[in-house]
PDB file of N, CA and C in Angstrom:
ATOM      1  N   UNK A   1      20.250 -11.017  11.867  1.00  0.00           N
ATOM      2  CA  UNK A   1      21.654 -10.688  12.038  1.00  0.00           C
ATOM      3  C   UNK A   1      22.399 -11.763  12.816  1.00  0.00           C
ATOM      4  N   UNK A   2      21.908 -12.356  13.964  1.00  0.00           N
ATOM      5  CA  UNK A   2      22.252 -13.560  14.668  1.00  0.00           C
ATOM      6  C   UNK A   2      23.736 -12.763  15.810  1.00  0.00           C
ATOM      7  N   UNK A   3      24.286 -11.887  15.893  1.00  0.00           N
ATOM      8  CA  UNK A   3      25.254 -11.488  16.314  1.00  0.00           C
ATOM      9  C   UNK A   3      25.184 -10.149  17.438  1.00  0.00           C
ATOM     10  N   UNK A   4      23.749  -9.681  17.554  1.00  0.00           N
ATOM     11  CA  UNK A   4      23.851  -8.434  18.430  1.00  0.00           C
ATOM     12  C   UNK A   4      22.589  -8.322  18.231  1.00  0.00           C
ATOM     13  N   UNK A   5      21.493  -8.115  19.751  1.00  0.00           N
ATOM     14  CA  UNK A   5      20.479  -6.993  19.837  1.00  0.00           C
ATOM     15  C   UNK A   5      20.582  -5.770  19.249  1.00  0.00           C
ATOM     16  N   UNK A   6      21.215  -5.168  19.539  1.00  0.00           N
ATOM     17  CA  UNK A   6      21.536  -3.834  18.504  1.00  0.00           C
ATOM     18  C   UNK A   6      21.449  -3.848  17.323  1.00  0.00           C
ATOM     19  N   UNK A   7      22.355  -4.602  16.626  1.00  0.00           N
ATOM     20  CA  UNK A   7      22.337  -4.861  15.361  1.00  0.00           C
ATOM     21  C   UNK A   7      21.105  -5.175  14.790  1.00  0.00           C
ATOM     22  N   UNK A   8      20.416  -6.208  15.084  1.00  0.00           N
ATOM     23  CA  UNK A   8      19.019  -6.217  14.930  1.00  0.00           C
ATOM     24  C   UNK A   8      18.252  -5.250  15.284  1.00  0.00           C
ATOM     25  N   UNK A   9      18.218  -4.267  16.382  1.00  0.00           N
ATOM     26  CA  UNK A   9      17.239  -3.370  16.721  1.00  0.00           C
ATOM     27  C   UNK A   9      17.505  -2.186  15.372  1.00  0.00           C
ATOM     28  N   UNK A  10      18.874  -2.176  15.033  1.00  0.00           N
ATOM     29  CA  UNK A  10      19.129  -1.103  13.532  1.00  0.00           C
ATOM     30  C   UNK A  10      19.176  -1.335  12.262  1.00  0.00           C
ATOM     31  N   UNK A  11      19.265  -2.874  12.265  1.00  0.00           N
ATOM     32  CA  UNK A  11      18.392  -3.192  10.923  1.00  0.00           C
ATOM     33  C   UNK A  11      17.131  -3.361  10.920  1.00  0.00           C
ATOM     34  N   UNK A  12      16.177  -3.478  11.946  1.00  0.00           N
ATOM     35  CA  UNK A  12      14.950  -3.223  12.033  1.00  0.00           C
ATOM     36  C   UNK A  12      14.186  -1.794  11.695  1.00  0.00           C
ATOM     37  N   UNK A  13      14.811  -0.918  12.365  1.00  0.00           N
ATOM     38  CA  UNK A  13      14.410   0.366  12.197  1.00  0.00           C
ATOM     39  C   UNK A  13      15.273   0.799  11.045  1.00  0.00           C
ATOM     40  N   UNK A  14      15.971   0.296  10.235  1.00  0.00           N
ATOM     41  CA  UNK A  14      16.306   1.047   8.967  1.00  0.00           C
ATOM     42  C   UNK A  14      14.936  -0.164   8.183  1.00  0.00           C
ATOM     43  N   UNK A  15      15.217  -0.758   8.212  1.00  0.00           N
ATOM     44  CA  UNK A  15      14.087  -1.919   7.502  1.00  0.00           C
ATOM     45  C   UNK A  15      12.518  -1.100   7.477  1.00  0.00           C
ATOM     46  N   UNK A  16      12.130  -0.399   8.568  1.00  0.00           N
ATOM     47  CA  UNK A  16      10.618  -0.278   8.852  1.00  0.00           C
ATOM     48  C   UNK A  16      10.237   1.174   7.742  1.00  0.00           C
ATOM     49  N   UNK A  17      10.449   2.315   7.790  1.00  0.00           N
ATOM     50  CA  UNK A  17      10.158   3.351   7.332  1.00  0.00           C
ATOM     51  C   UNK A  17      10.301   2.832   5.471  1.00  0.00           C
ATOM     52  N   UNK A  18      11.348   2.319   4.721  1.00  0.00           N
ATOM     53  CA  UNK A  18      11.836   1.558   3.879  1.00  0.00           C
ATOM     54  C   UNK A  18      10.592   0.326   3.423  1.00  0.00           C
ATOM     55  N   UNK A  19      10.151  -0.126   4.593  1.00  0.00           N
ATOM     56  CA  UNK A  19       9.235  -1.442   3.912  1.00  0.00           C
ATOM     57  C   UNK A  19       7.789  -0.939   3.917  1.00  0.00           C
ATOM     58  N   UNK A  20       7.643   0.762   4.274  1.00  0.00           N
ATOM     59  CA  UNK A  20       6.400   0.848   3.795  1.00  0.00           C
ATOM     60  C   UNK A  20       6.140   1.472   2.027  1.00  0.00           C
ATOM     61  N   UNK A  21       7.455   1.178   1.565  1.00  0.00           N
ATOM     62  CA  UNK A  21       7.596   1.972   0.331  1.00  0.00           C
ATOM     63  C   UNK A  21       7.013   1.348  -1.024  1.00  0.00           C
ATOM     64  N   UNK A  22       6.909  -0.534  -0.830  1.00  0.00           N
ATOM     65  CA  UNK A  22       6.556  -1.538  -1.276  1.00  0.00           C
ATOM     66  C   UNK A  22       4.892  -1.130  -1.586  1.00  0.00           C
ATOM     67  N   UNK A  23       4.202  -1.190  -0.653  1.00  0.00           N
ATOM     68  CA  UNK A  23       2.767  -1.008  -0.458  1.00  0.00           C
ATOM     69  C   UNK A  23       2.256   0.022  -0.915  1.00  0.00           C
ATOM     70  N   UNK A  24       2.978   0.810  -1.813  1.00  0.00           N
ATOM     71  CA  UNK A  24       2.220   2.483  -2.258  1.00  0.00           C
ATOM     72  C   UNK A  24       2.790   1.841  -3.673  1.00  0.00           C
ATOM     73  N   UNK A  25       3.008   0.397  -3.898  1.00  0.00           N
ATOM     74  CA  UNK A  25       3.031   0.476  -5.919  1.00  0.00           C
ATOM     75  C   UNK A  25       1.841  -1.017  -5.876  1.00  0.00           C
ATOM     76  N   UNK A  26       1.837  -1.153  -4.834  1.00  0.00           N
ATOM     77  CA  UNK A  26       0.687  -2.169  -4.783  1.00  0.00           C
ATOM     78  C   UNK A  26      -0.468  -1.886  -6.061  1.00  0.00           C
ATOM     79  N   UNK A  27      -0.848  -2.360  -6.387  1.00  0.00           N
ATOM     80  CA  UNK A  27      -1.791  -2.371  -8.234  1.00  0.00           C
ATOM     81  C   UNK A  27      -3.004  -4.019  -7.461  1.00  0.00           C
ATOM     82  N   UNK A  28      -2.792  -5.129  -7.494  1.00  0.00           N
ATOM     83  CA  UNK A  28      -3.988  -6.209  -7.065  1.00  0.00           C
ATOM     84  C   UNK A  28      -3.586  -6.476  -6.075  1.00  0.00           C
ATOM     85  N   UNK A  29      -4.339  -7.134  -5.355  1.00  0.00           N
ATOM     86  CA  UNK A  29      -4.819  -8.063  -4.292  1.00  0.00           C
ATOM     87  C   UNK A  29      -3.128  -8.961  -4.220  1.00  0.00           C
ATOM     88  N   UNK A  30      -3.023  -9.489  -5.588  1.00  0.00           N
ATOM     89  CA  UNK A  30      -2.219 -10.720  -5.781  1.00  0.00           C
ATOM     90  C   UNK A  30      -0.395 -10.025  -5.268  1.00  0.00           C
ATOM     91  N   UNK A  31      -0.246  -8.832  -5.499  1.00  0.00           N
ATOM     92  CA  UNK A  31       1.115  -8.239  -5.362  1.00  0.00           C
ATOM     93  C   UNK A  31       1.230  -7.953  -4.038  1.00  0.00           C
ATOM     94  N   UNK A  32       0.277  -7.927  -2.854  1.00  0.00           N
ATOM     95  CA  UNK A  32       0.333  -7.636  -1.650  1.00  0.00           C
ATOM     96  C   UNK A  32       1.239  -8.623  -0.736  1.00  0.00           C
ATOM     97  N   UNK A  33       1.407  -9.816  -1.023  1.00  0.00           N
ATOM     98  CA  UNK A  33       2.440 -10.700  -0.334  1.00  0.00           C
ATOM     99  C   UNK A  33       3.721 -10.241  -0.688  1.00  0.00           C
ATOM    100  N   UNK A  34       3.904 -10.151  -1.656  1.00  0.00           N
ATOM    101  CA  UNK A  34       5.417  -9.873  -1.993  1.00  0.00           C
ATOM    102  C   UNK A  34       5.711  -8.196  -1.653  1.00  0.00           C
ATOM    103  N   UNK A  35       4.775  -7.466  -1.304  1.00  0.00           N
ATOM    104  CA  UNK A  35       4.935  -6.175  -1.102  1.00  0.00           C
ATOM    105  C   UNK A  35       4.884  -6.309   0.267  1.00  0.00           C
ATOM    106  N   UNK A  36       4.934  -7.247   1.426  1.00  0.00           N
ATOM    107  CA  UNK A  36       4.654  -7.499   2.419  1.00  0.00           C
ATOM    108  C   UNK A  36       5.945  -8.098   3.025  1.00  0.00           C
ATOM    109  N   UNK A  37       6.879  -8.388   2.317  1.00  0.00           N
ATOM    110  CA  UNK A  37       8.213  -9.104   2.660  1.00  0.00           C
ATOM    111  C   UNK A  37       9.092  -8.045   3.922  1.00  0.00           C
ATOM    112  N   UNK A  38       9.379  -6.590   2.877  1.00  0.00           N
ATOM    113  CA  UNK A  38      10.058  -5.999   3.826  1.00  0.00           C
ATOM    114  C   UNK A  38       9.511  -5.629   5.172  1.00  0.00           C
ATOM    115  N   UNK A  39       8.285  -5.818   5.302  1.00  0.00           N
ATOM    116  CA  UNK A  39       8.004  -5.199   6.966  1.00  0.00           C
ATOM    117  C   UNK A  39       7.892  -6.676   7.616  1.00  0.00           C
ATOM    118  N   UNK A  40       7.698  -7.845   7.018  1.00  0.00           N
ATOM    119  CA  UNK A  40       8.100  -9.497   7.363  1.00  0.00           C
ATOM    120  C   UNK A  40       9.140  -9.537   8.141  1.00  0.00           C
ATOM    121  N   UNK A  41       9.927  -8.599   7.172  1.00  0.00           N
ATOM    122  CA  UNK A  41      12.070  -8.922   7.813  1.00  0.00           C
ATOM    123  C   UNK A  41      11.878  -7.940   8.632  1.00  0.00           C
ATOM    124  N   UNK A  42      11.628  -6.914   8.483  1.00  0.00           N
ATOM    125  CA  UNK A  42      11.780  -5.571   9.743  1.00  0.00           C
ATOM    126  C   UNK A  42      11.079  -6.305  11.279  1.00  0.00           C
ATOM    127  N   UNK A  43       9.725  -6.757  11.314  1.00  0.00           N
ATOM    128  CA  UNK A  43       9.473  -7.490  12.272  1.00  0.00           C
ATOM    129  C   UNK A  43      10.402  -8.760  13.208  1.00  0.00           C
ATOM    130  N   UNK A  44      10.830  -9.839  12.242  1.00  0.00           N
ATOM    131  CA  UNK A  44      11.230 -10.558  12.201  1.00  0.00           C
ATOM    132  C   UNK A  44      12.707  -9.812  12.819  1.00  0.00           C
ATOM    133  N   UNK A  45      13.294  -9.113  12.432  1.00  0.00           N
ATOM    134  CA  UNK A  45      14.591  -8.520  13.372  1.00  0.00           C
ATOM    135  C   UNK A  45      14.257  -7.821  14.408  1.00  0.00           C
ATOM    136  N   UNK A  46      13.005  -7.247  14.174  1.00  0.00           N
ATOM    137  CA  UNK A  46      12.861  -6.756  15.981  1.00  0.00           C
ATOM    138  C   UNK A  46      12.108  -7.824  17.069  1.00  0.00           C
ATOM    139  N   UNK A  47      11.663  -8.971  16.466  1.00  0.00           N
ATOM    140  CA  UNK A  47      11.561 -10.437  17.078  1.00  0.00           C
ATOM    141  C   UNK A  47      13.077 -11.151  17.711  1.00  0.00           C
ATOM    142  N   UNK A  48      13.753 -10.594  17.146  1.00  0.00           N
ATOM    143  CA  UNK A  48      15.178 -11.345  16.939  1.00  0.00           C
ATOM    144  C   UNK A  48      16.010 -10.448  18.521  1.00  0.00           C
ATOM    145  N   UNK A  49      16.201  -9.588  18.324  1.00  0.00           N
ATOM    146  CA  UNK A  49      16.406  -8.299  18.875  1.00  0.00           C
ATOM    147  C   UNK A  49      15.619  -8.928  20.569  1.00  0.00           C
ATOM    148  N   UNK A  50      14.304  -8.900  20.479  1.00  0.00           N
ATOM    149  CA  UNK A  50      13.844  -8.994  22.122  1.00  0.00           C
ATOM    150  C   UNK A  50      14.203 -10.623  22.417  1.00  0.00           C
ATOM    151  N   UNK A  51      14.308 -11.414  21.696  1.00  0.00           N
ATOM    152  CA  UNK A  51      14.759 -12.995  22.223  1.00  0.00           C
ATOM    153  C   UNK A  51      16.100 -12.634  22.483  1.00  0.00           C
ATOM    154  N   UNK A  52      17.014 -12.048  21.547  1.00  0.00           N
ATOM    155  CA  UNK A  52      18.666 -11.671  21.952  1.00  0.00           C
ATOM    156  C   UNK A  52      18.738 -11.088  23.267  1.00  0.00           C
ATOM    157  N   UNK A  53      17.635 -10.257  24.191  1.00  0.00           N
ATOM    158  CA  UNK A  53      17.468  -9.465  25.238  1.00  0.00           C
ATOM    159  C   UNK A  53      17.254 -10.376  26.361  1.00  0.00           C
ATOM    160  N   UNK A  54      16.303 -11.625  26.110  1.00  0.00           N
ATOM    161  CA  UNK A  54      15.886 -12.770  26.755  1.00  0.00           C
ATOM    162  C   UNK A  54      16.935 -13.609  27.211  1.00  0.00           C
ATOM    163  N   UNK A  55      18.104 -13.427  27.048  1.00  0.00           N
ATOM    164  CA  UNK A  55      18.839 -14.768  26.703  1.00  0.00           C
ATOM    165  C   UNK A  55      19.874 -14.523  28.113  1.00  0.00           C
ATOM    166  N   UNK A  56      19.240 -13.892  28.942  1.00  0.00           N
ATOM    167  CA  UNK A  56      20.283 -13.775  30.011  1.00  0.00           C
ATOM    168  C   UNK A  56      20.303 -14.847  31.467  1.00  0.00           C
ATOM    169  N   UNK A  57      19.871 -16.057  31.307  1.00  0.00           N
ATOM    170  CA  UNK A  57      19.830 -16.720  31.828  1.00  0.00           C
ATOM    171  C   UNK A  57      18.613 -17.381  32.986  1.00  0.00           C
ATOM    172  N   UNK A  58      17.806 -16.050  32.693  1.00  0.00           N
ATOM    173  CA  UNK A  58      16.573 -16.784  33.690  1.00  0.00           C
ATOM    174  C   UNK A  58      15.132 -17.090  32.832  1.00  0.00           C
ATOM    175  N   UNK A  59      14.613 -18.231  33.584  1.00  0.00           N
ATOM    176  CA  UNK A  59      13.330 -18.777  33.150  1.00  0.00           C
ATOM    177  C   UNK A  59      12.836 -18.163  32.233  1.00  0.00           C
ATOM    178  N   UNK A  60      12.643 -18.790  30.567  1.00  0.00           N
ATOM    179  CA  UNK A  60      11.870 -17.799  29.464  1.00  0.00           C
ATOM    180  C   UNK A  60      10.442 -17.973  29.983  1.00  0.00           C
ATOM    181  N   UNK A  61       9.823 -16.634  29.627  1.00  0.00           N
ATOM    182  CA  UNK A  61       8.367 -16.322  29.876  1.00  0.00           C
ATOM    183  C   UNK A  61       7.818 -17.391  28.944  1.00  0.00           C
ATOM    184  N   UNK A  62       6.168 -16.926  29.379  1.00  0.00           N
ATOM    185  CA  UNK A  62       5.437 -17.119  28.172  1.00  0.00           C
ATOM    186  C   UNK A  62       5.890 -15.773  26.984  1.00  0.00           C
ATOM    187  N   UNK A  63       5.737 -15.015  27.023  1.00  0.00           N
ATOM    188  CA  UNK A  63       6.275 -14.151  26.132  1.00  0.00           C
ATOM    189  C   UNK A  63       7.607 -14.286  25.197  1.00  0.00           C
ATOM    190  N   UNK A  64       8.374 -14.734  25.690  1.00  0.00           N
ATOM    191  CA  UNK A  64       9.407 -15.246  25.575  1.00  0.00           C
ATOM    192  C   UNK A  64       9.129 -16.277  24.372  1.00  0.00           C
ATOM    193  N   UNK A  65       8.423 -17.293  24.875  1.00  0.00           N
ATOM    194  CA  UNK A  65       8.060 -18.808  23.938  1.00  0.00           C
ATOM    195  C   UNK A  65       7.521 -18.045  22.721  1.00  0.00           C
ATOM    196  N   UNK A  66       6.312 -17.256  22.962  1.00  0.00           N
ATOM    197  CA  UNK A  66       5.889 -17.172  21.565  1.00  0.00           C
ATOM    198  C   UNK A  66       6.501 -15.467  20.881  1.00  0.00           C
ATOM    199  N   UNK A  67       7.418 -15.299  21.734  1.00  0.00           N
ATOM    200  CA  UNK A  67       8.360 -14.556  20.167  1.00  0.00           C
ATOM    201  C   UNK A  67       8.986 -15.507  19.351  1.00  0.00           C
ATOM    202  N   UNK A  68      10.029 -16.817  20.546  1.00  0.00           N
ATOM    203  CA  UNK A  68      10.772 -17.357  19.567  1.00  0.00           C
ATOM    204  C   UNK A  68       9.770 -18.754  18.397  1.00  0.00           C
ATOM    205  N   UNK A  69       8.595 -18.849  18.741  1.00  0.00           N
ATOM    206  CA  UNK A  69       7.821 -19.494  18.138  1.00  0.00           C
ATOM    207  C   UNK A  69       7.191 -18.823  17.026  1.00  0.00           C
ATOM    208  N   UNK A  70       7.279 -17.542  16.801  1.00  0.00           N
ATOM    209  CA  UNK A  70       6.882 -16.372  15.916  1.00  0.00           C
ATOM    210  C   UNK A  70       8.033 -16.172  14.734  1.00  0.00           C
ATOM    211  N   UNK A  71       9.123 -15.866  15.928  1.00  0.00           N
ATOM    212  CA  UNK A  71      10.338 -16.103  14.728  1.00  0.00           C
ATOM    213  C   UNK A  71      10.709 -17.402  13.873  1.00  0.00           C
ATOM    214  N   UNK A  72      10.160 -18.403  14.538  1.00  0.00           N
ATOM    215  CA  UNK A  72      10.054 -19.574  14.094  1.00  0.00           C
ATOM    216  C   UNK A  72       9.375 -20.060  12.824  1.00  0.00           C
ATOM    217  N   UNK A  73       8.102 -19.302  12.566  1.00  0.00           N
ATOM    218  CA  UNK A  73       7.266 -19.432  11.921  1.00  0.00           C
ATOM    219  C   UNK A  73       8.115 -18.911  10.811  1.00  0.00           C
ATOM    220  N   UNK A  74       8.309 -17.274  10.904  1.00  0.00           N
ATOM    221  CA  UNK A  74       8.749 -16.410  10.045  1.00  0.00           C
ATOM    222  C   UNK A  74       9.969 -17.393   8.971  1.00  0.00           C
ATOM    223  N   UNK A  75      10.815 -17.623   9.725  1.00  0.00           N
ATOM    224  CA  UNK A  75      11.558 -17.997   9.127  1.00  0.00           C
ATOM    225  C   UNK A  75      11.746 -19.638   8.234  1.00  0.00           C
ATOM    226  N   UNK A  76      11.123 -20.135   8.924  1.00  0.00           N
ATOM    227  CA  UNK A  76      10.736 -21.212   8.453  1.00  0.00           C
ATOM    228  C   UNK A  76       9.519 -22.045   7.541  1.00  0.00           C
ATOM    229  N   UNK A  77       8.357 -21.857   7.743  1.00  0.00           N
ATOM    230  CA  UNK A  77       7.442 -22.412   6.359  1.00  0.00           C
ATOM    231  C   UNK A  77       6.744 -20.597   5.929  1.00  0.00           C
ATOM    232  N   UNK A  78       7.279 -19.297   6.197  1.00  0.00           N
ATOM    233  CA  UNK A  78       6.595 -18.312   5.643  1.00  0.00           C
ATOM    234  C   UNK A  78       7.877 -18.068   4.693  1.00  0.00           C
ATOM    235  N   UNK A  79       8.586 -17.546   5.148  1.00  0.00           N
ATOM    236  CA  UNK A  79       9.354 -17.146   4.273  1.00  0.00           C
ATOM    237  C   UNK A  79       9.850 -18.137   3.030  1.00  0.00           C
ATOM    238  N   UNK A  80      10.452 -19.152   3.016  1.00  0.00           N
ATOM    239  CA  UNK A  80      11.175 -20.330   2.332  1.00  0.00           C
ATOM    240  C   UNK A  80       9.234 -20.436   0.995  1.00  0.00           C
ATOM    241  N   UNK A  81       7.857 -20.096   1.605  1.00  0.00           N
ATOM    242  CA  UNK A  81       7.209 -20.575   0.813  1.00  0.00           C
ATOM    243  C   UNK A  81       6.708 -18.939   0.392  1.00  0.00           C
ATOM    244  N   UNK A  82       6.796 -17.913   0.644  1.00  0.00           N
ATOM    245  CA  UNK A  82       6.085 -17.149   0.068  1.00  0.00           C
ATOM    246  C   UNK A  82       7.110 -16.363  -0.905  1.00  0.00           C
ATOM    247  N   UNK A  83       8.417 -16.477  -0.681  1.00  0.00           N
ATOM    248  CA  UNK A  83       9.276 -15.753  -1.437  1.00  0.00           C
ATOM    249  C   UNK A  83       9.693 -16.247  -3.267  1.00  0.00           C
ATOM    250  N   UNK A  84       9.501 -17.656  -3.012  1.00  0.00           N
ATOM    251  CA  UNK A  84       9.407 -17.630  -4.772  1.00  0.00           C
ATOM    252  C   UNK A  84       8.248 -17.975  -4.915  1.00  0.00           C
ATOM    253  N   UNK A  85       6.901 -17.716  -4.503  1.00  0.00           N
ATOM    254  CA  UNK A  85       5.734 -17.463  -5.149  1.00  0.00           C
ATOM    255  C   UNK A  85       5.269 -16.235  -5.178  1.00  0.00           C
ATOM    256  N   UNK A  86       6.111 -15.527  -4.343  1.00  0.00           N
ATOM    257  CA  UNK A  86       5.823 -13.831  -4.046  1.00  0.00           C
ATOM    258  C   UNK A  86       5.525 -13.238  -5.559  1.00  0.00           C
ATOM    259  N   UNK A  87       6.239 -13.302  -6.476  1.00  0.00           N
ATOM    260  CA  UNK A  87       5.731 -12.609  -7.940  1.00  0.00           C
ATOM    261  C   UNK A  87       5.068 -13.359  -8.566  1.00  0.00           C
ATOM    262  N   UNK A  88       4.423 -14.279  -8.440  1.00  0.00           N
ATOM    263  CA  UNK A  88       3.554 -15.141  -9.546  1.00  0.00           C
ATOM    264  C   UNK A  88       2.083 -15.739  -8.852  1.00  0.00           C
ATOM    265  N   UNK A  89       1.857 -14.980  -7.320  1.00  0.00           N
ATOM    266  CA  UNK A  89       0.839 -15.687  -7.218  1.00  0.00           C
ATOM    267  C   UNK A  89       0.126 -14.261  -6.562  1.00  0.00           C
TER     268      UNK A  89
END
C-alpha cells in the first residue's frame, strides 16, 4: 500500500483468510507456487505494516533489518520471477 500501517494491516487480513482459497484447487506439485502468491502478498503487507510501525525515528533493530530485508526479497527477485512462471512451471 506504501501510505498507512493500517492500510496494510487491512489489506493483509482481508488478503489472509482469501489466500487460503488458492491451495484447496491445488491438483500437482507444479501449481503450488502460483497458488502460493496470495498468502506471498498477505505476508508481504503485514511485513510492510510492522516496518511502517518502525519508522518513528529511533535506532532500527535487528528485527527491524530483516523485515525490511524480507520485504526486500519479496518484492524484488521473488515476485518479478515467480509470477510469469507461476502457470507454466
Amino acid at each position: 500500500m506504501c501510505f498507512s500501517a493500517t492500510a496494510d494491516v487491512a489489506v493483509g487480513a482481508a488478503l489472509a483468510p482469501i489466500a487460503v482459497l488458492p491451495h484447496r484447487e491445488v491438483r500437482h506439485r507444479r501449481e503450488l507456487p502460483f497458488a502460493l502468491l496470495p498468502t506471498v502478498f498477505a505476508v508481504r503487507q503485514f511485513i510492510e505494516a510492522f516496518i511502517w510501525t518502525r519508522q518513528d525515528g529511533s535506532p532500527p533493530s535487528s528485527l527491524t533489518h530483516l523485515a525490511v530485508l524480507t520485504y526486500l526479497f519479496i518484492a524484488f527477485p521473488l515476485l518479478p520471477t515467480r509470477v510469469p512462471l507461476g502457470g507454466c512451471c
